[in-house]
Protein backbone atom coordinates (compact mmCIF):
# COMPACT_ATOMS: atom_id res chain seq x y z
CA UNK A 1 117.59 88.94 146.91
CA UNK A 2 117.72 92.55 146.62
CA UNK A 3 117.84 95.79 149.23
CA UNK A 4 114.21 96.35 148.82
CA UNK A 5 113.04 92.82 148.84
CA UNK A 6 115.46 92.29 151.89
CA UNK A 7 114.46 95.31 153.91
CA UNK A 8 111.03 94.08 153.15
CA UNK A 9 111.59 90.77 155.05
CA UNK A 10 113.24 92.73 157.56
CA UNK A 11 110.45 94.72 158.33
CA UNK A 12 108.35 91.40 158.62
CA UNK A 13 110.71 89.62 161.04
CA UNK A 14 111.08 92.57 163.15
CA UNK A 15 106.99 92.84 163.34
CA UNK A 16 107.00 89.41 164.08
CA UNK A 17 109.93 89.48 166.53
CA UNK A 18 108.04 92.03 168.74
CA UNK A 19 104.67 90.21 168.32
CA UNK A 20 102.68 92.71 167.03
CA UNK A 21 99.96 92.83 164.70
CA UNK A 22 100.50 94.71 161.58
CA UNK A 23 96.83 96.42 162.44
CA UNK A 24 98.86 97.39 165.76
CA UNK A 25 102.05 98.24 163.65
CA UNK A 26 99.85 100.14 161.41
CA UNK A 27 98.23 102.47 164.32
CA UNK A 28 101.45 102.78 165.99
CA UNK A 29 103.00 104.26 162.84
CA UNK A 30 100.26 106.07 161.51
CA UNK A 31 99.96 104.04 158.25
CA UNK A 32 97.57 102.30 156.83
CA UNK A 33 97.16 97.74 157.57
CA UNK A 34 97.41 97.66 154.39
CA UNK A 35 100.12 99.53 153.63
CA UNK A 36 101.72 97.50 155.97
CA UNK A 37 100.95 94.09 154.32
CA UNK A 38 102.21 95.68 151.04
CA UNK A 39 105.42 97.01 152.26
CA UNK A 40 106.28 93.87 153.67
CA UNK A 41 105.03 91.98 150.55
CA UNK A 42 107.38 94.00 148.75
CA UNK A 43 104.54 95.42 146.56
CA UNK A 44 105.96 98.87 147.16
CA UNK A 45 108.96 101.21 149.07
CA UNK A 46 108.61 103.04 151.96
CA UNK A 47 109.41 106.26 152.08
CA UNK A 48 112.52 107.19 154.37
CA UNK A 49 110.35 108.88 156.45
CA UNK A 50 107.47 106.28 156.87
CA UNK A 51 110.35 104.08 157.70
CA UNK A 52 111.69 106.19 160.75
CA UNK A 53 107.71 105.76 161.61
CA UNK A 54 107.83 102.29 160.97
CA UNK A 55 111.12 101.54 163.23
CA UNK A 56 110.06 103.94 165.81
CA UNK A 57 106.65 101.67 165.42
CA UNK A 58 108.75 98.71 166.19
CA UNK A 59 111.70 100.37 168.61
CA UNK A 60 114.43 100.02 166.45
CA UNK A 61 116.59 102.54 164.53
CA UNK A 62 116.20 102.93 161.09
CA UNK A 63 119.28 102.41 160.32
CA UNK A 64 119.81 99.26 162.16
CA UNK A 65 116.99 97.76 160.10
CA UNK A 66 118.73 98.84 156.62
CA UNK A 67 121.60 97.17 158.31
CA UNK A 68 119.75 93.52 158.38
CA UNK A 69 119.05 94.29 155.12
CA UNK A 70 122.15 94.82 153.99
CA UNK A 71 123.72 91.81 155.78
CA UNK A 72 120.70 89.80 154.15
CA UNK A 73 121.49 90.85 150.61
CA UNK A 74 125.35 90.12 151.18
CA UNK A 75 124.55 86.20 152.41
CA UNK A 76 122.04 86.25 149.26
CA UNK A 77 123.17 88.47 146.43
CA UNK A 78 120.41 88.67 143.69
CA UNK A 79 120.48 86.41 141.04
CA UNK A 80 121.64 88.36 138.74
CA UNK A 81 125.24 88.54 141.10
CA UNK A 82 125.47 85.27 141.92
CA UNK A 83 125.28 83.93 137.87
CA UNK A 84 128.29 86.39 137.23
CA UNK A 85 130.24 84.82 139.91
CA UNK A 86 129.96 81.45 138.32
């Protein structure tokens, strides 16, 4: 897994953790649903500051959410790390 795929599922669990709709996640940051559904489908990056909207959106610090990705990416490097460690 990489950063973006893993701040991507971030961004899903942390949705999903507050119970909120990603219509209401949407309105709340002032994005698009379907931007939303893409970002978190890992169809494209957020910019840094549509994620400060997002986290605000969802009451967390940006940072702490490029944190759990982080942490995600070290328990599952990408592919491409884990073959050279074998």
């Amino acid at each position: 897994m990489d950063r973006i795929e893993a701040l991507a599922a971030v961004l899903r669990e942390a949705r999903l953790e507050q119970a909120i709709s990603q219509e209401n996640l949407a309105s709340l940051a002032r994005v698009s649903r379907n931007y939303v559904g893409v970002v978190e489908r890992n169809g494209k990056v957020p910019t840094v500051g549509t994620l400060f909207m997002l986290a605000d959106a969802l009451g967390v610090r940006a940072s702490e959410l490029i944190a759990r990705a982080e942490d995600r990416v070290a328990t599952h490097p990408p592919v491409s790390e884990r073959a050279r460690d074998d």
